[in-house]
Protein backbone atom coordinates (compact mmCIF):
# COMPACT_ATOMS: atom_id res chain seq x y z
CA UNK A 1 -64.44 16.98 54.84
CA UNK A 2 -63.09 14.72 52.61
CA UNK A 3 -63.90 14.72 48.48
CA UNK A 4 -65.02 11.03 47.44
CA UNK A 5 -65.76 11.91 43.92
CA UNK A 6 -64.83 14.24 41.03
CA UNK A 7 -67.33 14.63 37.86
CA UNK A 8 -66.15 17.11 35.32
CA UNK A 9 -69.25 17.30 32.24
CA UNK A 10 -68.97 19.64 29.33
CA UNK A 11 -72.67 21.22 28.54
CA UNK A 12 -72.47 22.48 24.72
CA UNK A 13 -75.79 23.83 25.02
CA UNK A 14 -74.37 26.56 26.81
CA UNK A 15 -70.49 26.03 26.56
CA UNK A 16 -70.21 25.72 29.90
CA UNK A 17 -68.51 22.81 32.84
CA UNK A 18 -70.21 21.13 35.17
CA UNK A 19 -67.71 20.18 38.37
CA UNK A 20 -69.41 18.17 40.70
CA UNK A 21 -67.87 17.04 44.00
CA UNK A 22 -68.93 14.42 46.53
CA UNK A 23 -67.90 14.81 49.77
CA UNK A 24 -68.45 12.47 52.65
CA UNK A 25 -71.22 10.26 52.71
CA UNK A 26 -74.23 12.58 52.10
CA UNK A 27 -72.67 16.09 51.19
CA UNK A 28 -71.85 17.42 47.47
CA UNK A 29 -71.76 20.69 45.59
CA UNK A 30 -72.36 21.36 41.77
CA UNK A 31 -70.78 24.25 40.02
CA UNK A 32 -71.29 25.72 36.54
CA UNK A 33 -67.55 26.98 34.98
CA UNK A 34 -66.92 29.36 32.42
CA UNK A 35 -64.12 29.18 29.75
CA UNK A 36 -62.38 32.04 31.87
CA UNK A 37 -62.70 30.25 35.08
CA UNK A 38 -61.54 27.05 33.64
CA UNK A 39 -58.59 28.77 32.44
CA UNK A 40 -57.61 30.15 35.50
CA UNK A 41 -58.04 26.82 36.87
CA UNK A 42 -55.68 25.11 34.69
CA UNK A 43 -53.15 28.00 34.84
CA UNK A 44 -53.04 28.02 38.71
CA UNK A 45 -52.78 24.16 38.40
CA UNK A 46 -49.81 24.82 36.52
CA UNK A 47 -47.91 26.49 38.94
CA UNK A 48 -48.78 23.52 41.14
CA UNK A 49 -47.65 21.00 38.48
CA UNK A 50 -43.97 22.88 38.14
CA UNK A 51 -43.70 22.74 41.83
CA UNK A 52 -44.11 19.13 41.97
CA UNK A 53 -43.03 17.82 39.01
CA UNK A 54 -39.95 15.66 40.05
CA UNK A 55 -42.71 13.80 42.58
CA UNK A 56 -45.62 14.09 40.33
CA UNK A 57 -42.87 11.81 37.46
CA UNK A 58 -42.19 9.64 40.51
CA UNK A 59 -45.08 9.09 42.54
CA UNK A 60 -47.72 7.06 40.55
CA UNK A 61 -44.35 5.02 39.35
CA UNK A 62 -43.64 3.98 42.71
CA UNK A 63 -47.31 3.54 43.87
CA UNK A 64 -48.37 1.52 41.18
CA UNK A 65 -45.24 -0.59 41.87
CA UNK A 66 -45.73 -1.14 45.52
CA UNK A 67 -49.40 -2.29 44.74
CA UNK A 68 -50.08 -5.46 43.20
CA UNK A 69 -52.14 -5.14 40.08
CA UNK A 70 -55.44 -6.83 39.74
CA UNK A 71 -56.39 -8.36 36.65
CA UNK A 72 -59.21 -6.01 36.30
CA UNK A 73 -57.18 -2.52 37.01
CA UNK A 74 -54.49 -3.86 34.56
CA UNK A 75 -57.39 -4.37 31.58
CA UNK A 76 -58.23 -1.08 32.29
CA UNK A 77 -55.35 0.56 31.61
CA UNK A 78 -54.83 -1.18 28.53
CA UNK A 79 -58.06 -0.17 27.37
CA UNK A 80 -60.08 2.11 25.73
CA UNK A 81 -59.77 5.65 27.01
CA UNK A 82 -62.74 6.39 29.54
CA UNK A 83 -65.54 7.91 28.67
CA UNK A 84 -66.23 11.78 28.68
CA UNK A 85 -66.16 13.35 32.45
CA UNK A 86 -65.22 9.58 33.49
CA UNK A 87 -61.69 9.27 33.42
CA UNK A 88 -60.15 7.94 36.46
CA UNK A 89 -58.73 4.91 38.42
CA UNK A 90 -62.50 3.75 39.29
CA UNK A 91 -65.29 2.88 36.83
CA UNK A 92 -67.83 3.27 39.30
CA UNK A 93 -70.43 5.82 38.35
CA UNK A 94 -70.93 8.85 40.16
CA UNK A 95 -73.10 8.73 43.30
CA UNK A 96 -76.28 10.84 42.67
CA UNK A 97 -76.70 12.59 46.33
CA UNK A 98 -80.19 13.70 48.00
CA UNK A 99 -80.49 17.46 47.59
CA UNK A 100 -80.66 17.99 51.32
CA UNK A 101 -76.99 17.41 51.32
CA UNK A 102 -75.85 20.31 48.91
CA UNK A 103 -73.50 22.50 50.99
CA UNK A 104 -74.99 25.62 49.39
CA UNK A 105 -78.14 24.76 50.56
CA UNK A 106 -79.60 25.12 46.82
CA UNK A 107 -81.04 21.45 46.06
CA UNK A 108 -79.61 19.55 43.18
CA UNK A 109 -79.36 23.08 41.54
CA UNK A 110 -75.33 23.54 39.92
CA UNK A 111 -74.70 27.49 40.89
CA UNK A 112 -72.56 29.56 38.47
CA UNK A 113 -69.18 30.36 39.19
CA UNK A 114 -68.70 33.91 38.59
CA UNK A 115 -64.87 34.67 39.85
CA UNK A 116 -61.88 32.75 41.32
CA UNK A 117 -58.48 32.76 43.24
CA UNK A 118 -56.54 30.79 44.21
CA UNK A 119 -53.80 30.18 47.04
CA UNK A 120 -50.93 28.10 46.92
CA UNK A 121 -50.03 25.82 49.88
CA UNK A 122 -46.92 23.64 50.67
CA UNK A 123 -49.11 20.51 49.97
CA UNK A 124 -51.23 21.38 47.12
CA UNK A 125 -53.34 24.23 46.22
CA UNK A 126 -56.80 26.11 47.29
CA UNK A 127 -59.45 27.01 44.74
CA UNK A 128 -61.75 29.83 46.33
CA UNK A 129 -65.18 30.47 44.25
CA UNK A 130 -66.82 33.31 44.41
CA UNK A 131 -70.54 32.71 43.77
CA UNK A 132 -73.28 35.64 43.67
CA UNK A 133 -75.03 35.94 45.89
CA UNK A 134 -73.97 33.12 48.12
CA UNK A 135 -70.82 32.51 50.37
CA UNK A 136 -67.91 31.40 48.65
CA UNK A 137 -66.78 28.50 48.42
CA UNK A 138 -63.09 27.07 49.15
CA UNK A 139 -61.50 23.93 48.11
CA UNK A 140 -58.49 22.56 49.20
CA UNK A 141 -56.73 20.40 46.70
CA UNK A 142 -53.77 18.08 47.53
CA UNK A 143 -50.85 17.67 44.94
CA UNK A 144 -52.05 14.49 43.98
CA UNK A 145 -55.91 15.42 43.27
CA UNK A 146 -54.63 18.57 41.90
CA UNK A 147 -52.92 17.05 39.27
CA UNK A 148 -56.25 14.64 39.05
CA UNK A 149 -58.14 17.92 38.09
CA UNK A 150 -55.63 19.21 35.96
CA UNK A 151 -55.97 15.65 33.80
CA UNK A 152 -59.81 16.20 33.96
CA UNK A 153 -59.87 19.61 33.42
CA UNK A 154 -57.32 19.43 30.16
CA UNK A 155 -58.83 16.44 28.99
CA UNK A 156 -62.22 17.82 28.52
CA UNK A 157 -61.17 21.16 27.59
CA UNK A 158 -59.62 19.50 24.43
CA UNK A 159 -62.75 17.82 23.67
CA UNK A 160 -64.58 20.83 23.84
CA UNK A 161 -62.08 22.29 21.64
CA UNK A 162 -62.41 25.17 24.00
CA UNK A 163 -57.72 26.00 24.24
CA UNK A 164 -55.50 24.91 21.80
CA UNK A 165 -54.09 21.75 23.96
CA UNK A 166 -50.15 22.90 22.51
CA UNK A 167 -50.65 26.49 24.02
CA UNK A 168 -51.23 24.77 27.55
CA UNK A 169 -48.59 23.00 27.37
CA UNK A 170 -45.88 25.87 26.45
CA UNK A 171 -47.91 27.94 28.76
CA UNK A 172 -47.24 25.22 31.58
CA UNK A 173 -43.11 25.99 31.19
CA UNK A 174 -43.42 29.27 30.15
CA UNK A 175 -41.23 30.89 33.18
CA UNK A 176 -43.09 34.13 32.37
CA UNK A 177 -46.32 32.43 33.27
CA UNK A 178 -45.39 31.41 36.56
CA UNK A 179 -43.77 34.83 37.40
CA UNK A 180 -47.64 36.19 36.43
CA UNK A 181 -49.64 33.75 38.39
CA UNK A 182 -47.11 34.12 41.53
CA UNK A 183 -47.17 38.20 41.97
CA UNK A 184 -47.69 37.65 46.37
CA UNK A 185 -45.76 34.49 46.97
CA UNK A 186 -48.27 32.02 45.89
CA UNK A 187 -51.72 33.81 46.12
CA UNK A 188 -53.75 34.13 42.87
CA UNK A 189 -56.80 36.25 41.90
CA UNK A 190 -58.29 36.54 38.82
CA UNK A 191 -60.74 39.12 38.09
């Protein structure tokens, strides 16, 4: 199934994420992420982001060059930075879903996740949650929404003031980091 839409929220009430993913036409799932997942999540996204790098430089270059601009997408990135949890190509808001469609089967509830791991794939990366006492969940990233994610997910965790935004950086070239998060050829758990 194919992911639509992306909404990343920060909660201060309880210092928490919100991801919430729309897939298809009447399918989404909500998930509550800790500081330690989040982490994980940008650290295994930074394995994906040194593996791709020379495309990742090239590739919205040469997209946004074979496309012709509207007037519209051009004011917009000229603009004013989006809005919390909103940044993106599209300023359409997120599509509120029935809670029939939540794959968990939970209603509109957001379910906590409490462990991750991650496997890297030739094209991108997959994320699999571990949620108590439900099924886990996987999802498959491409590069491209991968690195999507990794914007969202360092954007807001700035704002949040939750990791010192200079420490992800050197942690993203740190060779030692990657040699960490790669121990089985690609496959990442964090416990």
């Amino acid at each position: 199934m194919e992911i639509s839409q992306i909404q990343l929220n920060y909660v201060d009430v309880e210092d928490r994420m919100v991801l919430r993913i729309n897939m298809g036409v009447e399918q989404h799932l909500t998930l509550v992420l800790t500081r330690r997942i989040v982490r994980f999540m940008l650290d295994s996204l930074s394995v994906l982001l040194q593996r791709i790098s020379p495309a990742a430089t090239q590739a919205p270059k040469s997209s946004a060059a074979a496309a012709t601009p509207s007037a519209s997408a051009s004011a917009r990135a000229n603009g004013p930075p989006a809005a919390l949890g909103q940044i993106g190509r599209d300023t359409r808001p997120f599509e509120e879903r029935a809670p029939e469609g939540n794959l968990l089967n939970v209603g509109s509830a957001a379910v906590l996740v409490n462990n991750a791991a991650c496997q890297q794939t030739d094209t991108g990366l997959t994320f699999t949650f571990l949620i108590e006492p439900l099924q886990p969940v996987s999802l498959n990233l491409s590069a491209h929404l991968g690195l999507g994610l990794s914007q969202l997910l360092t954007e807001l965790s700035s704002r949040a003031q939750w990791f010192d935004v200079t420490a992800i950086g050197q942690r993203e070239t740190s060779q030692q980091a990657l040699m960490e998060l790669m121990p089985n050829q690609g496959s990442v758990t964090y416990h």
